[in-house]
Protein backbone atom coordinates (compact mmCIF):
# COMPACT_ATOMS: atom_id res chain seq x y z
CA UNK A 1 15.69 129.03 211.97
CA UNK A 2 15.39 130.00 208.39
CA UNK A 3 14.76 126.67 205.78
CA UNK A 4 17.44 127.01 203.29
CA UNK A 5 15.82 124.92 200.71
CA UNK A 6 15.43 126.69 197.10
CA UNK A 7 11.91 127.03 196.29
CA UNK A 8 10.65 126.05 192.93
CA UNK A 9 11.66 129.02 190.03
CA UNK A 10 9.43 131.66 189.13
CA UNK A 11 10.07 135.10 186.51
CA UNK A 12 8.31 137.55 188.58
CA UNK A 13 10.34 135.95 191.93
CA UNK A 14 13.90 135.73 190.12
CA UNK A 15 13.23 139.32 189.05
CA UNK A 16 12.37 140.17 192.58
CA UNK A 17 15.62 138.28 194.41
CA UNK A 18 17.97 139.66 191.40
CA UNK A 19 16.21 143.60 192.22
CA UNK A 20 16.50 142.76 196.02
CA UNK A 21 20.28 141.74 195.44
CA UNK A 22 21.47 145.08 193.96
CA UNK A 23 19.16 146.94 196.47
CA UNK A 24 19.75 145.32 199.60
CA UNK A 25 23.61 145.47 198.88
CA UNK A 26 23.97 149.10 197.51
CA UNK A 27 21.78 150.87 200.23
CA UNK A 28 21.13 148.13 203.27
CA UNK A 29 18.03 146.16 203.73
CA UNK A 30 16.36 148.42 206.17
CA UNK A 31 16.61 151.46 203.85
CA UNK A 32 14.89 149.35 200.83
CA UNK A 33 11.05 149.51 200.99
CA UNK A 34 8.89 146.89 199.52
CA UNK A 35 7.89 149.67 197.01
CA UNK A 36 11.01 150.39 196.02
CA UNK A 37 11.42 146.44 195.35
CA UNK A 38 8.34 145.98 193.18
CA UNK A 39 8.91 149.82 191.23
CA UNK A 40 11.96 148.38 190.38
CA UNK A 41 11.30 144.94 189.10
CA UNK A 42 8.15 146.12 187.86
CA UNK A 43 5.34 144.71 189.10
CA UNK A 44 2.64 144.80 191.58
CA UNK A 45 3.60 145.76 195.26
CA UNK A 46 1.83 142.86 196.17
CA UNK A 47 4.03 139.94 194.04
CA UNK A 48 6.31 140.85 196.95
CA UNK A 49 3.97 139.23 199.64
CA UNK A 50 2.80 137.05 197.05
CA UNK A 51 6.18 135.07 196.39
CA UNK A 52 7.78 136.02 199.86
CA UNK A 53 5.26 136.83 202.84
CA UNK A 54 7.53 139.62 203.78
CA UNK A 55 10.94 141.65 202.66
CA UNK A 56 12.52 139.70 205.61
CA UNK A 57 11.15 136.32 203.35
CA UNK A 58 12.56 138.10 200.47
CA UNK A 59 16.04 138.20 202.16
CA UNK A 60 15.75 134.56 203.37
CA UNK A 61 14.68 133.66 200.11
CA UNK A 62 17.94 135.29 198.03
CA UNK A 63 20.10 133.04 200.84
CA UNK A 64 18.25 130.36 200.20
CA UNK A 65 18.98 130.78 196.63
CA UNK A 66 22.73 130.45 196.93
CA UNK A 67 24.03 129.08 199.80
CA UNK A 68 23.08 125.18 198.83
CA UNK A 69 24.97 125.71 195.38
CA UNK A 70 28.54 126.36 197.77
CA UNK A 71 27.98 122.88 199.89
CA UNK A 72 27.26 121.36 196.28
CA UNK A 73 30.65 122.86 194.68
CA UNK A 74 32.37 121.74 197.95
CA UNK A 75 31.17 118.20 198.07
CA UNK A 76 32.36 118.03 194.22
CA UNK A 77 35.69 119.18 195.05
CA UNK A 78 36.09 116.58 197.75
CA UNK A 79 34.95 113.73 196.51
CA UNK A 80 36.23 114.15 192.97
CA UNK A 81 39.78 115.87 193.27
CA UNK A 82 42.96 113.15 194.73
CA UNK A 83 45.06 115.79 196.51
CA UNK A 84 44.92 117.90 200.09
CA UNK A 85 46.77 120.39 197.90
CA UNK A 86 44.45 120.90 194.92
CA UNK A 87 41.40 120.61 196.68
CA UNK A 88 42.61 123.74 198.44
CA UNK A 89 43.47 125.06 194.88
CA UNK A 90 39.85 124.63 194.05
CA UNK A 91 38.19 125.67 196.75
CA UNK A 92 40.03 129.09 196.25
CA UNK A 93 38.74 129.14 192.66
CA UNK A 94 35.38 128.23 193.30
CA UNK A 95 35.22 131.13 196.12
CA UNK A 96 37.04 133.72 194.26
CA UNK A 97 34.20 132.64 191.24
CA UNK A 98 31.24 133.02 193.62
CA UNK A 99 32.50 136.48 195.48
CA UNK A 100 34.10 137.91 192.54
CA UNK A 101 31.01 137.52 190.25
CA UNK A 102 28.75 137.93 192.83
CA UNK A 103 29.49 140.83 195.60
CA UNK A 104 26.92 142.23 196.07
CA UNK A 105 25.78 139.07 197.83
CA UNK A 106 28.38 138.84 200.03
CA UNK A 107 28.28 141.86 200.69
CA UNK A 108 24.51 141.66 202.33
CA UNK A 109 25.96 138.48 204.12
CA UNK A 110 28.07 140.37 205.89
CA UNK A 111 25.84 143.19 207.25
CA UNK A 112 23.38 140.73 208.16
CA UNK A 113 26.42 138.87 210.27
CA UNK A 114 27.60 142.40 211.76
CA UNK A 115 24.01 144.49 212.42
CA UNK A 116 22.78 140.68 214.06
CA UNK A 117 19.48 142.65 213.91
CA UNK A 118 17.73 139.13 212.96
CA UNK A 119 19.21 136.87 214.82
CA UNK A 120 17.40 133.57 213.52
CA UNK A 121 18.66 134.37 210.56
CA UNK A 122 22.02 135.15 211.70
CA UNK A 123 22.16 131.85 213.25
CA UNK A 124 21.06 129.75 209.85
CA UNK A 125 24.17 132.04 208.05
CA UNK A 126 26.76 130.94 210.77
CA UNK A 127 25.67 127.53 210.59
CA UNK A 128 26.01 127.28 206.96
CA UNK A 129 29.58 128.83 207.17
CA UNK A 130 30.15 126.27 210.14
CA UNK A 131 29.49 123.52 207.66
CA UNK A 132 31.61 124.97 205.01
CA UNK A 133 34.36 126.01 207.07
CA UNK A 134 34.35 122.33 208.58
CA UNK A 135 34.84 120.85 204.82
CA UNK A 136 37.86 123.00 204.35
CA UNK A 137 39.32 122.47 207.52
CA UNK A 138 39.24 118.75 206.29
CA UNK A 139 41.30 119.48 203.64
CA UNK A 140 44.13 120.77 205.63
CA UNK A 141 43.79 118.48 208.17
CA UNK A 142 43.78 115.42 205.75
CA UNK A 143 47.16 117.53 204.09
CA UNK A 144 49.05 117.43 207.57
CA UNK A 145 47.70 114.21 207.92
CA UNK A 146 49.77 112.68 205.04
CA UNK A 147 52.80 115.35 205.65
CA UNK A 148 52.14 117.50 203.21
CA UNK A 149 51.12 120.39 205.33
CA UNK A 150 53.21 121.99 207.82
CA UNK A 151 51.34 122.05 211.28
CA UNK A 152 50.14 125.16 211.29
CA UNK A 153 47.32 125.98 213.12
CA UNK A 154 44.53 125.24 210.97
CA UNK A 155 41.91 127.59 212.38
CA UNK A 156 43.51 130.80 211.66
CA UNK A 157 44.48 129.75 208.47
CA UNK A 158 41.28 129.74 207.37
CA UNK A 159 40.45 132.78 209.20
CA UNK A 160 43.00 134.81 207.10
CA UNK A 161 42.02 133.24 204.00
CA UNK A 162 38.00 134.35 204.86
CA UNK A 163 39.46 137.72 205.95
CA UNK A 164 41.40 138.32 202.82
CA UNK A 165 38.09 137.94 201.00
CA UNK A 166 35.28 139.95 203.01
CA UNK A 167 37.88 143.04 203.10
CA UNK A 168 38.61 142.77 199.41
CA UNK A 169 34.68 142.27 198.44
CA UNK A 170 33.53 144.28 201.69
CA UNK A 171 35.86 147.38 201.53
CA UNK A 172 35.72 148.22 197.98
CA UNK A 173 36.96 152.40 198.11
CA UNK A 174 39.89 150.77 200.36
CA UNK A 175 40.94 148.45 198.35
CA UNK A 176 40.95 150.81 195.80
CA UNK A 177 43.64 153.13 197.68
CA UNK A 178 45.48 149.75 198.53
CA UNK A 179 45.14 148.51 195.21
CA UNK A 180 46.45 151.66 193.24
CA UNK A 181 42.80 151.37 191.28
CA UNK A 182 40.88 153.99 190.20
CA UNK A 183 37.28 152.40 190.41
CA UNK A 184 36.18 149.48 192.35
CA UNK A 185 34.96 147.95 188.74
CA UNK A 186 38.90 147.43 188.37
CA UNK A 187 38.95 144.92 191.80
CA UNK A 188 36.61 143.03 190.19
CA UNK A 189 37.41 142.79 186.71
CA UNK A 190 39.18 139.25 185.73
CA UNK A 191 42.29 141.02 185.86
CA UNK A 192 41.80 141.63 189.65
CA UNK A 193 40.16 138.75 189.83
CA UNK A 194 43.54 136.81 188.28
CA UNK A 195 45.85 138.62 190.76
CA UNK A 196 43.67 138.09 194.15
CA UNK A 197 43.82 134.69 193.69
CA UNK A 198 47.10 134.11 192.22
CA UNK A 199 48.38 136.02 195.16
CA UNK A 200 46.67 133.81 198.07
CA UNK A 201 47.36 130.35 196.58
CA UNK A 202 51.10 131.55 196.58
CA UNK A 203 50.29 132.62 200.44
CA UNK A 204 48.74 129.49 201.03
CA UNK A 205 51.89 127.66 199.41
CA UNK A 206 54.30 128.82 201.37
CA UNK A 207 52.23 128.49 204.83
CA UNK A 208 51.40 125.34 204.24
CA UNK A 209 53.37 123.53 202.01
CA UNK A 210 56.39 120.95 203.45
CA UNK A 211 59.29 121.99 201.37
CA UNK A 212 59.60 118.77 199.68
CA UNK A 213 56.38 118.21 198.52
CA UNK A 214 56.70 122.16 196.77
């Protein structure tokens, strides 16, 4: 299983990861050469092997790089913030902040989770989301626990609110059409940005919310 410790920081490797990023996203990791990588970032083919081993270390380096900072946010929003209710608040805004600024990302998460055509790695990415998906379900369980939350079933919820994001980062030309946009630059501008997330806290309020406590 892939180690997702961040390694120490290096230029020529944060060139490589940020280069890797925008590549892997915009045409898929198996069409990116290690070349391509080093052309790009410009420098010798072999800082690639150097820093990484491989491009598959490459990869599991750029996770590595990120997916630490989201248990980090969550543990801050747990510990620090009294309410069921505005932890959930926060946890939307610290997602929308991470997808939003950073889709391209996400967007390599999710055609490593759908291709499954490394399957180690595969298995580190569903048990990080395992471990963040178990913090949030905390948070609504700890809501309905104290009758602030309607019962509703918990699992789904966060399903939908997973689902709203990975289509609207995911299925950028769609959301376009959806969204009345003209360029997918316009989804996620802080004007989109504003409305995504105004829009599923108000879904979230009325799922959840016991109408006394609105």
């Amino acid at each position: 299983m892939a180690d997702f410790s961040p390694p120490e920081r290096n230029d020529t490797r944060e060139i490589l990861l940020e280069v890797a990023e925008r590549l892997f996203a915009r045409k898929g990791f198996e069409a990116v050469t290690v070349r391509q990588l080093a052309n790009e970032a410009g420098v010798n083919v072999a800082m690639v092997s150097y820093h990484f081993g491989s491009k598959v270390g490459l990869l599991e380096a750029l996770i590595a790089e990120k997916f630490p900072l989201t248990l980090e946010r969550l543990s801050e929003i747990a510990n620090s913030i009294s309410t069921p209710w505005e932890k959930l608040l926060a946890t939307v805004d610290m997602y929308a902040e991470k997808l939003f600024e950073g889709y391209n990302f996400h967007r390599i998460i999710m055609r490593e989770m759908s291709l499954s055509q490394r399957p180690k790695l595969v298995n580190a990415i569903t048990d990080h989301f395992a471990n963040v998906l178990s913090v949030i379900r905390g948070f609504i369980l700890e809501g309905q626990d104290k009758g602030m939350f309607r019962p509703a079933d918990v699992e789904l919820t966060i399903a939908t609110v997973f689902g709203s994001f990975s289509t609207l980062i995911g299925q950028g030309k769609l959301m376009c059409i959806m969204l009345g946009e003209d360029c997918e630059d316009n989804i996620y501008s802080a004007k989109g940005r504003a409305r995504f997330t105004d829009h599923l806290k108000d879904l979230l309020r009325l799922h959840l919310m016991v109408k006394e406590t609105v």
